[in-house]
PDB file of N, CA and C in Angstrom:
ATOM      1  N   UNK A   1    -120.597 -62.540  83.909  1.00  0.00           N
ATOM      2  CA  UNK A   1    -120.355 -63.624  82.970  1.00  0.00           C
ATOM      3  C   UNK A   1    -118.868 -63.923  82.901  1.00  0.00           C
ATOM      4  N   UNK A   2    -118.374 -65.298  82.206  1.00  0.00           N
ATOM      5  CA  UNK A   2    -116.960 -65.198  82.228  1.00  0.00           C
ATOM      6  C   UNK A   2    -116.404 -64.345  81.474  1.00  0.00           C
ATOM      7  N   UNK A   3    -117.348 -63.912  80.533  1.00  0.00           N
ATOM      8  CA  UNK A   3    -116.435 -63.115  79.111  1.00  0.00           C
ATOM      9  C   UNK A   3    -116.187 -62.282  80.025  1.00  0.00           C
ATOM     10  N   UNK A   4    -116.739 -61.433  80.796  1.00  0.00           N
ATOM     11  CA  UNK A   4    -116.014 -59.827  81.429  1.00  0.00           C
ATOM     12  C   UNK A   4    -115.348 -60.311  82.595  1.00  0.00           C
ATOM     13  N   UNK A   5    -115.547 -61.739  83.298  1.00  0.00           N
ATOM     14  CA  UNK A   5    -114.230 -61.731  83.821  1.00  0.00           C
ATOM     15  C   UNK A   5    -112.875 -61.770  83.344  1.00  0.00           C
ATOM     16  N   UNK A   6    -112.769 -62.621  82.052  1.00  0.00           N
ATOM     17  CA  UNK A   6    -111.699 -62.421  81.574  1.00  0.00           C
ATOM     18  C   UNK A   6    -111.322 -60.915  80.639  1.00  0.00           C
ATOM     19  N   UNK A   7    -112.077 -60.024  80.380  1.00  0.00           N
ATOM     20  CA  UNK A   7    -111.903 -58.575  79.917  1.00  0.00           C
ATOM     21  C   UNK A   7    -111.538 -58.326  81.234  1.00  0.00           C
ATOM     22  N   UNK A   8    -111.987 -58.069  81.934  1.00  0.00           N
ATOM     23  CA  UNK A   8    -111.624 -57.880  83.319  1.00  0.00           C
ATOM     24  C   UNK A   8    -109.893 -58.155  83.699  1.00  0.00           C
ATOM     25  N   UNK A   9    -109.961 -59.567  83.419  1.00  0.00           N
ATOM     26  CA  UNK A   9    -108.352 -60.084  83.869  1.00  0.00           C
ATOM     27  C   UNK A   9    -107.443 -59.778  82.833  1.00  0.00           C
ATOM     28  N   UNK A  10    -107.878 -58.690  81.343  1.00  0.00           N
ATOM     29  CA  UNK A  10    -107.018 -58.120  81.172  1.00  0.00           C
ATOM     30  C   UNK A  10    -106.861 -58.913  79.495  1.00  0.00           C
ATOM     31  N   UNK A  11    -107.258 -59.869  79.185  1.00  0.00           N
ATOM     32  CA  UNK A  11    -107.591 -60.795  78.384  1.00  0.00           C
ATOM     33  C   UNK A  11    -108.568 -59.554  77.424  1.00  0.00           C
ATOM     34  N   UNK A  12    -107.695 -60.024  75.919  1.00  0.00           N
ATOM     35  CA  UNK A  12    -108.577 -58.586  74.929  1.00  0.00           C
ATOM     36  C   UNK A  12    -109.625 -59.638  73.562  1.00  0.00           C
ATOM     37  N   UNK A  13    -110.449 -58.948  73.178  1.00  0.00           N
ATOM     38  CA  UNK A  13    -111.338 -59.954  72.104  1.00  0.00           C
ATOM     39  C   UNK A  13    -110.810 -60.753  71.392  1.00  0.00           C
ATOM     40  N   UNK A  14    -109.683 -60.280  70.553  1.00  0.00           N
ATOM     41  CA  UNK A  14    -108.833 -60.939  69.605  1.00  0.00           C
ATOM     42  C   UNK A  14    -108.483 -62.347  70.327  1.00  0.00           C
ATOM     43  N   UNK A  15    -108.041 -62.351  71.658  1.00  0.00           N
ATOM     44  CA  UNK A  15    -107.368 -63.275  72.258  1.00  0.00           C
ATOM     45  C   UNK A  15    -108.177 -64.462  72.653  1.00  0.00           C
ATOM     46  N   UNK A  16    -109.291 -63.762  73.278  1.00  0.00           N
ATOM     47  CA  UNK A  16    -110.403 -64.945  73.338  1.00  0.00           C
ATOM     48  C   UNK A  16    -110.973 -65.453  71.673  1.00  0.00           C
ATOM     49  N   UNK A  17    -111.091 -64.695  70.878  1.00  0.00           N
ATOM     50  CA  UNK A  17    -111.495 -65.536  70.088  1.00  0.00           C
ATOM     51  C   UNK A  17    -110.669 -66.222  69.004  1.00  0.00           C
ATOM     52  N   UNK A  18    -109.340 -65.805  69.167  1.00  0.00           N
ATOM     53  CA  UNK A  18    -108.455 -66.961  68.711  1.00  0.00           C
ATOM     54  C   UNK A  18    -108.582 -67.791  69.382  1.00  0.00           C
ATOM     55  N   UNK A  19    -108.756 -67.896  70.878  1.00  0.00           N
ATOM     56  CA  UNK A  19    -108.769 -69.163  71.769  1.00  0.00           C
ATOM     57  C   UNK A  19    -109.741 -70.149  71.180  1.00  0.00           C
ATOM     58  N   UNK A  20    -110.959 -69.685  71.028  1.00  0.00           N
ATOM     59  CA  UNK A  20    -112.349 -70.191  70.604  1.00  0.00           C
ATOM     60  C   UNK A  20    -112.188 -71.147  69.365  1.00  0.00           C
ATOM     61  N   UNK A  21    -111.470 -69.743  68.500  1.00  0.00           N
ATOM     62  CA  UNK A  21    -111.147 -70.429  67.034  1.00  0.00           C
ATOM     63  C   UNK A  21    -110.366 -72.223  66.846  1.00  0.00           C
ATOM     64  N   UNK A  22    -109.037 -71.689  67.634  1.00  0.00           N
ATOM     65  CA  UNK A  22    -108.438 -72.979  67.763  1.00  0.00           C
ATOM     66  C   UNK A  22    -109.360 -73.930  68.398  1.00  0.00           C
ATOM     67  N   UNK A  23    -109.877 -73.954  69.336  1.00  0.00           N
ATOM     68  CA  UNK A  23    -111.141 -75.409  69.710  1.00  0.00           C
ATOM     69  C   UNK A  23    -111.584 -75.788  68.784  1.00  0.00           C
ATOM     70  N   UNK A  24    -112.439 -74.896  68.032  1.00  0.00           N
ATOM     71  CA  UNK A  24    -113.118 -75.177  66.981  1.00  0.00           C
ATOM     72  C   UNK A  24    -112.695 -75.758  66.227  1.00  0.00           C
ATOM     73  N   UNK A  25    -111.756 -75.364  65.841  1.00  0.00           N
ATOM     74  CA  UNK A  25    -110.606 -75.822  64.402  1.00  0.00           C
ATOM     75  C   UNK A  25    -110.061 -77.327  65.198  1.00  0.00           C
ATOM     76  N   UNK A  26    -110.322 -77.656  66.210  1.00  0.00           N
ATOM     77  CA  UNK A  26    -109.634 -79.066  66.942  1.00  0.00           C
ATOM     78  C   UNK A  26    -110.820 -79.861  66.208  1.00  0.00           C
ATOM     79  N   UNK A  27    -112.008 -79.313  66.728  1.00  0.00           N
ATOM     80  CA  UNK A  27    -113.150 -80.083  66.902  1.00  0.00           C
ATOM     81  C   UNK A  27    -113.396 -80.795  65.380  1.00  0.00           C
ATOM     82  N   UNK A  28    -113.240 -79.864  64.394  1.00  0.00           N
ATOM     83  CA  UNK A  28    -113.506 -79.781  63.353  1.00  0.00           C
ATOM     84  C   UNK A  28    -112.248 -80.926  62.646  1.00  0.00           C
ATOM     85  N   UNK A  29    -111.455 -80.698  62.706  1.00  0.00           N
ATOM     86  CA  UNK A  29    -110.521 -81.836  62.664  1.00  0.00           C
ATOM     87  C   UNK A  29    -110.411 -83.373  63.088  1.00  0.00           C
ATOM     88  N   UNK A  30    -110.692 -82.941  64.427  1.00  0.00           N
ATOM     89  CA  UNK A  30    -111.216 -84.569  64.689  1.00  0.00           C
ATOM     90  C   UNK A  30    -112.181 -84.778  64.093  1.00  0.00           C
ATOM     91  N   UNK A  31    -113.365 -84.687  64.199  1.00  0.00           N
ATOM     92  CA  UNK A  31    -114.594 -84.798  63.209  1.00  0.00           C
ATOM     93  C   UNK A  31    -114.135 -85.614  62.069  1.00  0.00           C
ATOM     94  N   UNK A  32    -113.306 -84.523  61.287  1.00  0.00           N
ATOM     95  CA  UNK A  32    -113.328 -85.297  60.021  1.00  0.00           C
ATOM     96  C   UNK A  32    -112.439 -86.799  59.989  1.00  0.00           C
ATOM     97  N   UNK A  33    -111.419 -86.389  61.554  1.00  0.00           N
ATOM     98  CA  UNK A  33    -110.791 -87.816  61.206  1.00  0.00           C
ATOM     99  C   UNK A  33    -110.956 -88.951  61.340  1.00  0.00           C
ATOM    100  N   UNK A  34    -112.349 -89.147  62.304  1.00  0.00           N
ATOM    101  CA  UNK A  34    -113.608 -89.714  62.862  1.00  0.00           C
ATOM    102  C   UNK A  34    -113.934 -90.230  61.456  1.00  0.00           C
ATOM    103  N   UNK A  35    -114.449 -89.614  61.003  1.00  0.00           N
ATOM    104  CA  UNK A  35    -115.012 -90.160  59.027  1.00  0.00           C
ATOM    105  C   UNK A  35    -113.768 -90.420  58.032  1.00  0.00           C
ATOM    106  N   UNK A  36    -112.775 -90.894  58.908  1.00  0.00           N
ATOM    107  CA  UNK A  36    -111.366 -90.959  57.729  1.00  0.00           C
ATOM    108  C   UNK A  36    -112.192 -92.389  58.298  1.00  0.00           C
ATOM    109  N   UNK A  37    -110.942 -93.291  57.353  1.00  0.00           N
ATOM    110  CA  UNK A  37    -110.807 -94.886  57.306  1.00  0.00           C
ATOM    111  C   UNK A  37    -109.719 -95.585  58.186  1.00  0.00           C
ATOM    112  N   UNK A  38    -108.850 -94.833  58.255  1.00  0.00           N
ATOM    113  CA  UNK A  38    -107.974 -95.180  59.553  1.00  0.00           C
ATOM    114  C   UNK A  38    -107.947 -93.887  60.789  1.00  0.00           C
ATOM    115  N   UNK A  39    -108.773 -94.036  61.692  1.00  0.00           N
ATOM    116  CA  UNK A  39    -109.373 -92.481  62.395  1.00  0.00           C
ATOM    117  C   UNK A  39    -107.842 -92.767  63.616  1.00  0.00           C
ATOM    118  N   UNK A  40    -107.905 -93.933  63.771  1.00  0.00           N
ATOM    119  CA  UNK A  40    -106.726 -93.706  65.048  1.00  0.00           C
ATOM    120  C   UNK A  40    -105.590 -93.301  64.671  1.00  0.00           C
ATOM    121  N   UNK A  41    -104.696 -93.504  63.641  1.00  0.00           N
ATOM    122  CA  UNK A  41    -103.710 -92.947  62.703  1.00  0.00           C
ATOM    123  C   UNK A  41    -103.944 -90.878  63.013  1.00  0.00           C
ATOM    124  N   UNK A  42    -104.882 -90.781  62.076  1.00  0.00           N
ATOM    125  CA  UNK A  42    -105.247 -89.194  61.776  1.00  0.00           C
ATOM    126  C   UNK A  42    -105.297 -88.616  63.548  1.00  0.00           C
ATOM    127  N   UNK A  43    -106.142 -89.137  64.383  1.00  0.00           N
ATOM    128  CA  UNK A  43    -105.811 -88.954  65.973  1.00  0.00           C
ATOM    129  C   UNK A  43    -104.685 -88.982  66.496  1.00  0.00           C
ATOM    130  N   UNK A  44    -103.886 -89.450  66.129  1.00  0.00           N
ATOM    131  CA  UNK A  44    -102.264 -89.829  66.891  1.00  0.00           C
ATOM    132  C   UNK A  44    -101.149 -87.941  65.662  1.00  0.00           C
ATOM    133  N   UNK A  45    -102.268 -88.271  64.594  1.00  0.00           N
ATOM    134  CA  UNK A  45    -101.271 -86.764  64.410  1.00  0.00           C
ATOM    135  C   UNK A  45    -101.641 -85.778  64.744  1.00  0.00           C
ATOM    136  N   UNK A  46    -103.211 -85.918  64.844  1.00  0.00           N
ATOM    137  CA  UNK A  46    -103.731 -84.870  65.682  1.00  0.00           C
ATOM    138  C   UNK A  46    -103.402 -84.211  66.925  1.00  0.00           C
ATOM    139  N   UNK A  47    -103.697 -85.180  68.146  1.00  0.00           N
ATOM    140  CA  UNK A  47    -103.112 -84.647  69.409  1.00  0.00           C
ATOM    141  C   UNK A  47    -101.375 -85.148  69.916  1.00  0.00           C
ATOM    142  N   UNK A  48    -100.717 -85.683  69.327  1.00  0.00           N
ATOM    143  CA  UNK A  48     -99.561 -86.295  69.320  1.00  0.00           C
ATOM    144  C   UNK A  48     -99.556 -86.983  71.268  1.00  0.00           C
ATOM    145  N   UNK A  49     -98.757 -86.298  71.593  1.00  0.00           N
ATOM    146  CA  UNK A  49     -98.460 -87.052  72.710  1.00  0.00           C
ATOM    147  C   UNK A  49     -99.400 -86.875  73.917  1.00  0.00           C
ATOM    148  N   UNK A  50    -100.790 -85.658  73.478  1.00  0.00           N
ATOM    149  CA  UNK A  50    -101.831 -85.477  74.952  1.00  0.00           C
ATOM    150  C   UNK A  50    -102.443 -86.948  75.202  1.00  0.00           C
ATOM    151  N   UNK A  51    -103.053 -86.787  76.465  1.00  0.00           N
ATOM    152  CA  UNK A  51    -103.306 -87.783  77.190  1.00  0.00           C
ATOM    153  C   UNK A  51    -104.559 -88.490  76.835  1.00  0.00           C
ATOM    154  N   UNK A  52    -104.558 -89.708  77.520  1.00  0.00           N
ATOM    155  CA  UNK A  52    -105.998 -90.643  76.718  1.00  0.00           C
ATOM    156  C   UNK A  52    -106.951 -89.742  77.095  1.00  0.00           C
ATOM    157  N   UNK A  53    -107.222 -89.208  78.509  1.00  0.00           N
ATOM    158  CA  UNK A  53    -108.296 -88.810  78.640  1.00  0.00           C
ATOM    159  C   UNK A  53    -108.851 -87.300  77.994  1.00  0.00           C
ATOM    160  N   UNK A  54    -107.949 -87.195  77.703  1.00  0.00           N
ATOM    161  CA  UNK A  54    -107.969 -85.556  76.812  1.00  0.00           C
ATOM    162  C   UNK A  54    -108.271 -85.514  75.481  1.00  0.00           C
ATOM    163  N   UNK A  55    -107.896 -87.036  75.023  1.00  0.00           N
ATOM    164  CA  UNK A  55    -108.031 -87.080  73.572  1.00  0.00           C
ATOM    165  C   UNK A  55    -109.623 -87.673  73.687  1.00  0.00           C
ATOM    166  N   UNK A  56    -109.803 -88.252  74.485  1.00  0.00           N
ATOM    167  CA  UNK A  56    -111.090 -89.128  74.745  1.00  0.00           C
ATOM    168  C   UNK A  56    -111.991 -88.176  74.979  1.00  0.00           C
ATOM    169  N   UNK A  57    -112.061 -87.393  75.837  1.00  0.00           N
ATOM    170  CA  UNK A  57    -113.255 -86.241  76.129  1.00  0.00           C
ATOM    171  C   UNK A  57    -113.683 -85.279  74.453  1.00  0.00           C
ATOM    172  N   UNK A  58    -112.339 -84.983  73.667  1.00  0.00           N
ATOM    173  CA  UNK A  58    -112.584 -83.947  72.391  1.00  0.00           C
ATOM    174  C   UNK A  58    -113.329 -84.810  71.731  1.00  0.00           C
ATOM    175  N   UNK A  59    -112.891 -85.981  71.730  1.00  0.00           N
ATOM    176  CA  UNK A  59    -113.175 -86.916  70.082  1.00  0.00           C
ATOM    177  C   UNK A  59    -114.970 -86.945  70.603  1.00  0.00           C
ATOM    178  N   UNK A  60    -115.504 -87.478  71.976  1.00  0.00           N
ATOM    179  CA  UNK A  60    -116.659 -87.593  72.498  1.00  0.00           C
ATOM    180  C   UNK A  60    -117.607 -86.068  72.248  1.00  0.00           C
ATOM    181  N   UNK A  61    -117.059 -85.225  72.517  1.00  0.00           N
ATOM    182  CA  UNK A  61    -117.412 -84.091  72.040  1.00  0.00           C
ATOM    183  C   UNK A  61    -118.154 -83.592  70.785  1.00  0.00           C
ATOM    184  N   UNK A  62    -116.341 -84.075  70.060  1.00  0.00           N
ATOM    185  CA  UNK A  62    -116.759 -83.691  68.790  1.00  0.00           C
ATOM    186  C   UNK A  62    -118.057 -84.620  68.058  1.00  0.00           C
ATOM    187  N   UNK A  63    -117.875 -85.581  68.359  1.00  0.00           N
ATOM    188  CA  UNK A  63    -118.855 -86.908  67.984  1.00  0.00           C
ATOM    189  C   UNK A  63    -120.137 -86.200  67.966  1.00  0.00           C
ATOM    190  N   UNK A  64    -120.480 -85.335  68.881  1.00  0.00           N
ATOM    191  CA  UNK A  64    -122.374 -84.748  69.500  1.00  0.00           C
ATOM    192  C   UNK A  64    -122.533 -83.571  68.807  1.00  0.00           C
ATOM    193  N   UNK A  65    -121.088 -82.733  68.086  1.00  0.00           N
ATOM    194  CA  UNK A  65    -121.475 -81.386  67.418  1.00  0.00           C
ATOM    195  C   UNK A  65    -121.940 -82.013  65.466  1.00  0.00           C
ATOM    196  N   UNK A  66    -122.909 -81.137  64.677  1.00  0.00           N
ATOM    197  CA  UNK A  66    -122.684 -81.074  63.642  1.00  0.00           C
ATOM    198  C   UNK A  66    -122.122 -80.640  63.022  1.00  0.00           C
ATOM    199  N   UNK A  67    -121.808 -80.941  62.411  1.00  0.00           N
ATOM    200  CA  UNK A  67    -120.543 -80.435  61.075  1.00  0.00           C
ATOM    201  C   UNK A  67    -121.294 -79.351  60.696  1.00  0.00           C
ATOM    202  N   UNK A  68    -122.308 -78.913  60.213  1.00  0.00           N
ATOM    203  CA  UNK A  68    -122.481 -77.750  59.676  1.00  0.00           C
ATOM    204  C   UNK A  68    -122.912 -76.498  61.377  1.00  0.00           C
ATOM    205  N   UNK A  69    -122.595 -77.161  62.107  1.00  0.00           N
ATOM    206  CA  UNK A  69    -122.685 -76.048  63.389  1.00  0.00           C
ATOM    207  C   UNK A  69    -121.537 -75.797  63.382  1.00  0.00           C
ATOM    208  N   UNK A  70    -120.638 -76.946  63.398  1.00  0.00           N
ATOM    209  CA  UNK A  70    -119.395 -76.360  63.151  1.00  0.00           C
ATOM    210  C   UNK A  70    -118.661 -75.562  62.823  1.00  0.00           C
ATOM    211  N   UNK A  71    -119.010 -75.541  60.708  1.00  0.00           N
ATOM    212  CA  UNK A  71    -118.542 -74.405  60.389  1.00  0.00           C
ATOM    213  C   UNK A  71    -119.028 -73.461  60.517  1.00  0.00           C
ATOM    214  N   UNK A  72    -120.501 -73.154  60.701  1.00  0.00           N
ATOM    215  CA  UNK A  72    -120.717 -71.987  60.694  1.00  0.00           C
ATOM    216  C   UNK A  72    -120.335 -70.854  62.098  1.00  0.00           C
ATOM    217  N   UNK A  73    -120.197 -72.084  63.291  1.00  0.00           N
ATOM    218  CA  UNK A  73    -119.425 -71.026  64.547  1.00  0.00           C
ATOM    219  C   UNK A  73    -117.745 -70.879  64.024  1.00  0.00           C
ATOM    220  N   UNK A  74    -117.554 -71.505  63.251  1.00  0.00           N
ATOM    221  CA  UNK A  74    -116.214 -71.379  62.659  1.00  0.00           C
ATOM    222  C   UNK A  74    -116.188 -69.612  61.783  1.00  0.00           C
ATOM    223  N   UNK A  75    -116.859 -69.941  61.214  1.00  0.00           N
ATOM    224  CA  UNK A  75    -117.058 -68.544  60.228  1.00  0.00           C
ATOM    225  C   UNK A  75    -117.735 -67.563  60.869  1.00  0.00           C
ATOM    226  N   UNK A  76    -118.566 -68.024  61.910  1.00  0.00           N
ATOM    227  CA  UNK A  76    -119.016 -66.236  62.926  1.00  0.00           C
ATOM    228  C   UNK A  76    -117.714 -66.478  63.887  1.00  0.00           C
ATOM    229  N   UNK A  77    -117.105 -67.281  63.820  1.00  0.00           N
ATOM    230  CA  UNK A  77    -115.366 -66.227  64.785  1.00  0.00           C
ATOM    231  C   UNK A  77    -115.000 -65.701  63.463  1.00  0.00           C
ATOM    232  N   UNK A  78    -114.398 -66.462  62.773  1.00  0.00           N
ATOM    233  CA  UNK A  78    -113.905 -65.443  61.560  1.00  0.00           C
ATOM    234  C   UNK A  78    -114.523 -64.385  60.871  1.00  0.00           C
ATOM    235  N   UNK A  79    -115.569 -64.118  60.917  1.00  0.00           N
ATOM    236  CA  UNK A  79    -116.301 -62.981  60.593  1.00  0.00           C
ATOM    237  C   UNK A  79    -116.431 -61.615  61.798  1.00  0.00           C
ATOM    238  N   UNK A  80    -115.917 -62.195  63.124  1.00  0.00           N
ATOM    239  CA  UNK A  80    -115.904 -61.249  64.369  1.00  0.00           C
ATOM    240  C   UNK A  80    -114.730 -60.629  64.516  1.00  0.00           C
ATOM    241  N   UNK A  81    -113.853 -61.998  64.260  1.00  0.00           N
ATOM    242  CA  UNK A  81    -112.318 -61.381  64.423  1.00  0.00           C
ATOM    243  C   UNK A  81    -111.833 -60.118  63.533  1.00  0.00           C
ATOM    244  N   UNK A  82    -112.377 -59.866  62.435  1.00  0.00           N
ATOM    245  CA  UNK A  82    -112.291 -59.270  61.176  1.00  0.00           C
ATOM    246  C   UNK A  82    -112.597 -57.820  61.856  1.00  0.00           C
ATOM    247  N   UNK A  83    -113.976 -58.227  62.439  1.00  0.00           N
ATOM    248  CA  UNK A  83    -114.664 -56.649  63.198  1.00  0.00           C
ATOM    249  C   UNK A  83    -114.154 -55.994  64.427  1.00  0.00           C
ATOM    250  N   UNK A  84    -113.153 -57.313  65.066  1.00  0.00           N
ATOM    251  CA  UNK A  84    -112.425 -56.794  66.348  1.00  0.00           C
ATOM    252  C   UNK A  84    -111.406 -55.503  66.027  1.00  0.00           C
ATOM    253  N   UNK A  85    -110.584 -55.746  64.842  1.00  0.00           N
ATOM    254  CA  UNK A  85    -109.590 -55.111  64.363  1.00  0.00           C
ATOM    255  C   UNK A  85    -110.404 -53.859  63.339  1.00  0.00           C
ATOM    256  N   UNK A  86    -111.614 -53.520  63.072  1.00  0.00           N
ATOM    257  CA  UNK A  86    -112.158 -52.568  62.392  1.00  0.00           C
ATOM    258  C   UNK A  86    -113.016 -51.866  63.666  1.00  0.00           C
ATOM    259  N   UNK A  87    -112.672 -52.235  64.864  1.00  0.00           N
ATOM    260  CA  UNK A  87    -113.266 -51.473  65.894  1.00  0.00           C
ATOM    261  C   UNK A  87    -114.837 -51.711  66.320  1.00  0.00           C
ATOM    262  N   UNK A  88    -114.922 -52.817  65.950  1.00  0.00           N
ATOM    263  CA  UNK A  88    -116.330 -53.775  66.082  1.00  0.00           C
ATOM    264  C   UNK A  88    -116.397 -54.895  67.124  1.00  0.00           C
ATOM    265  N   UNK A  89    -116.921 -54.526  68.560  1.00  0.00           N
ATOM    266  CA  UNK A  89    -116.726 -55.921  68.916  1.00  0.00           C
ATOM    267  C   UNK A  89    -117.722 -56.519  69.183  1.00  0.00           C
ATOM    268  N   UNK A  90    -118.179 -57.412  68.588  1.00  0.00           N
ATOM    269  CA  UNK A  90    -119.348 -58.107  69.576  1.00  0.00           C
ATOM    270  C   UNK A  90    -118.933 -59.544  70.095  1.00  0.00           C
ATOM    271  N   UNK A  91    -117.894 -59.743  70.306  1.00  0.00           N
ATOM    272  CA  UNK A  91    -117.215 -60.948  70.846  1.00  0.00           C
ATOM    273  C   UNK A  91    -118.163 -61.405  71.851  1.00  0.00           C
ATOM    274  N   UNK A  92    -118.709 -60.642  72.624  1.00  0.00           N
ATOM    275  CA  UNK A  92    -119.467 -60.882  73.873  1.00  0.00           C
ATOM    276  C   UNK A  92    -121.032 -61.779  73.055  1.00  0.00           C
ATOM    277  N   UNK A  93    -121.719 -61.266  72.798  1.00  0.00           N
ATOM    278  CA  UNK A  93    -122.236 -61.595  71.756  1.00  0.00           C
ATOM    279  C   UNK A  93    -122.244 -63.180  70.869  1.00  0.00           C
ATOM    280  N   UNK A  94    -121.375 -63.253  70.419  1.00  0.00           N
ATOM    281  CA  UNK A  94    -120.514 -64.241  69.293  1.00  0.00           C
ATOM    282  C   UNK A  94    -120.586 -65.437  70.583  1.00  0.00           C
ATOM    283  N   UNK A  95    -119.915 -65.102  71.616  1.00  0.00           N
ATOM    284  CA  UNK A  95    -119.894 -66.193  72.548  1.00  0.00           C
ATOM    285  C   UNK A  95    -121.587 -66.922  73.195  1.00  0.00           C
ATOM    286  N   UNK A  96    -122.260 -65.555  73.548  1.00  0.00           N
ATOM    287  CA  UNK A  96    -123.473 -66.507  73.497  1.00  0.00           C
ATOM    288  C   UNK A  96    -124.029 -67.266  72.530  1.00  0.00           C
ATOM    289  N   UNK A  97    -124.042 -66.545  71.262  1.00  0.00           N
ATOM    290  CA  UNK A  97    -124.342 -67.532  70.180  1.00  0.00           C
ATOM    291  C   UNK A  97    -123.789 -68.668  69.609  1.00  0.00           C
ATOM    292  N   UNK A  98    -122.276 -68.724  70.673  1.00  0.00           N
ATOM    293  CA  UNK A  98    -122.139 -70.307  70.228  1.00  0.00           C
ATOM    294  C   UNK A  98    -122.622 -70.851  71.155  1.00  0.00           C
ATOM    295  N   UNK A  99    -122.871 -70.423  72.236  1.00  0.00           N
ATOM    296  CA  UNK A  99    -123.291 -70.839  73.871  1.00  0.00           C
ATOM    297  C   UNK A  99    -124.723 -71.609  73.294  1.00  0.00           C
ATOM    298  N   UNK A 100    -125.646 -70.747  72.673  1.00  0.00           N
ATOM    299  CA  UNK A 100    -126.903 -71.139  72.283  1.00  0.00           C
ATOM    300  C   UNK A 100    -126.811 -72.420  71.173  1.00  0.00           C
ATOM    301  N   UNK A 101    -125.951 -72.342  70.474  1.00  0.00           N
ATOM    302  CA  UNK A 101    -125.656 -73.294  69.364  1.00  0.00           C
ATOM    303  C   UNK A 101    -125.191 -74.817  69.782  1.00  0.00           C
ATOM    304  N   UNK A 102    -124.565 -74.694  70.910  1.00  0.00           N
ATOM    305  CA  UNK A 102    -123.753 -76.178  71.708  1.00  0.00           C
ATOM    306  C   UNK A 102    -124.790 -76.293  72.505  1.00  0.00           C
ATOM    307  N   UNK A 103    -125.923 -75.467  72.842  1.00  0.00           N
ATOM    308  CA  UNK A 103    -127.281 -76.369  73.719  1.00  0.00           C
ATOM    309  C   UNK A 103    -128.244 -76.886  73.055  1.00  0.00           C
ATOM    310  N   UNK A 104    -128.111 -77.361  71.482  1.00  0.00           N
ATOM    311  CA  UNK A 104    -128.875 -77.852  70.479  1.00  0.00           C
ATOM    312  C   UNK A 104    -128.850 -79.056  70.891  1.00  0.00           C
TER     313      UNK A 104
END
């Protein structure tokens, strides 16, 4: 799987799932700025200077996730990350279940 390639390449839980976290936390942001009243404004502070097509692929993205899938893969990273550092990992885990959650 990729998760143990990147354990493999040396890459530790914490790291991947801050990685995860921040997407999320993108996704989740655009989202809401999508439901603001001026969404291109809130987008331009969002990704500042990335590219159309970069901003174009997240916002399309985010558009197909629900908000409440959202938070709740939001809060099982934050509830994992917690267990990474108490000697708990199921990061491996955590990733299929968002894996399963984004094939809704």
């Amino acid at each position: 799987s990729k998760y143990k390639d990147l354990i493999a390449k040396g890459n530790k839980p914490v790291q991947l799932l801050t990685t995860l976290f921040a997407r999320f936390e993108l996704l989740y942001r655009v989202k809401l700025a999508c439901d603001d009243s001026n969404p291109k404004e809130k987008l331009k502070d969002i990704f500042g200077d990335k590219s159309e097509f970069y901003i174009n692929k997240t916002v399309g993205f985010a558009k197909k996730i629900k908000m409440n899938d959202l938070n709740d893969i939001i809060n099982m990273i934050n509830e994992n990350y917690m267990g990474t550092f108490q000697g708990i990992d199921d990061t491996e885990t955590l990733i299929y279940d968002i894996i399963g959650r984004m094939k809704k």
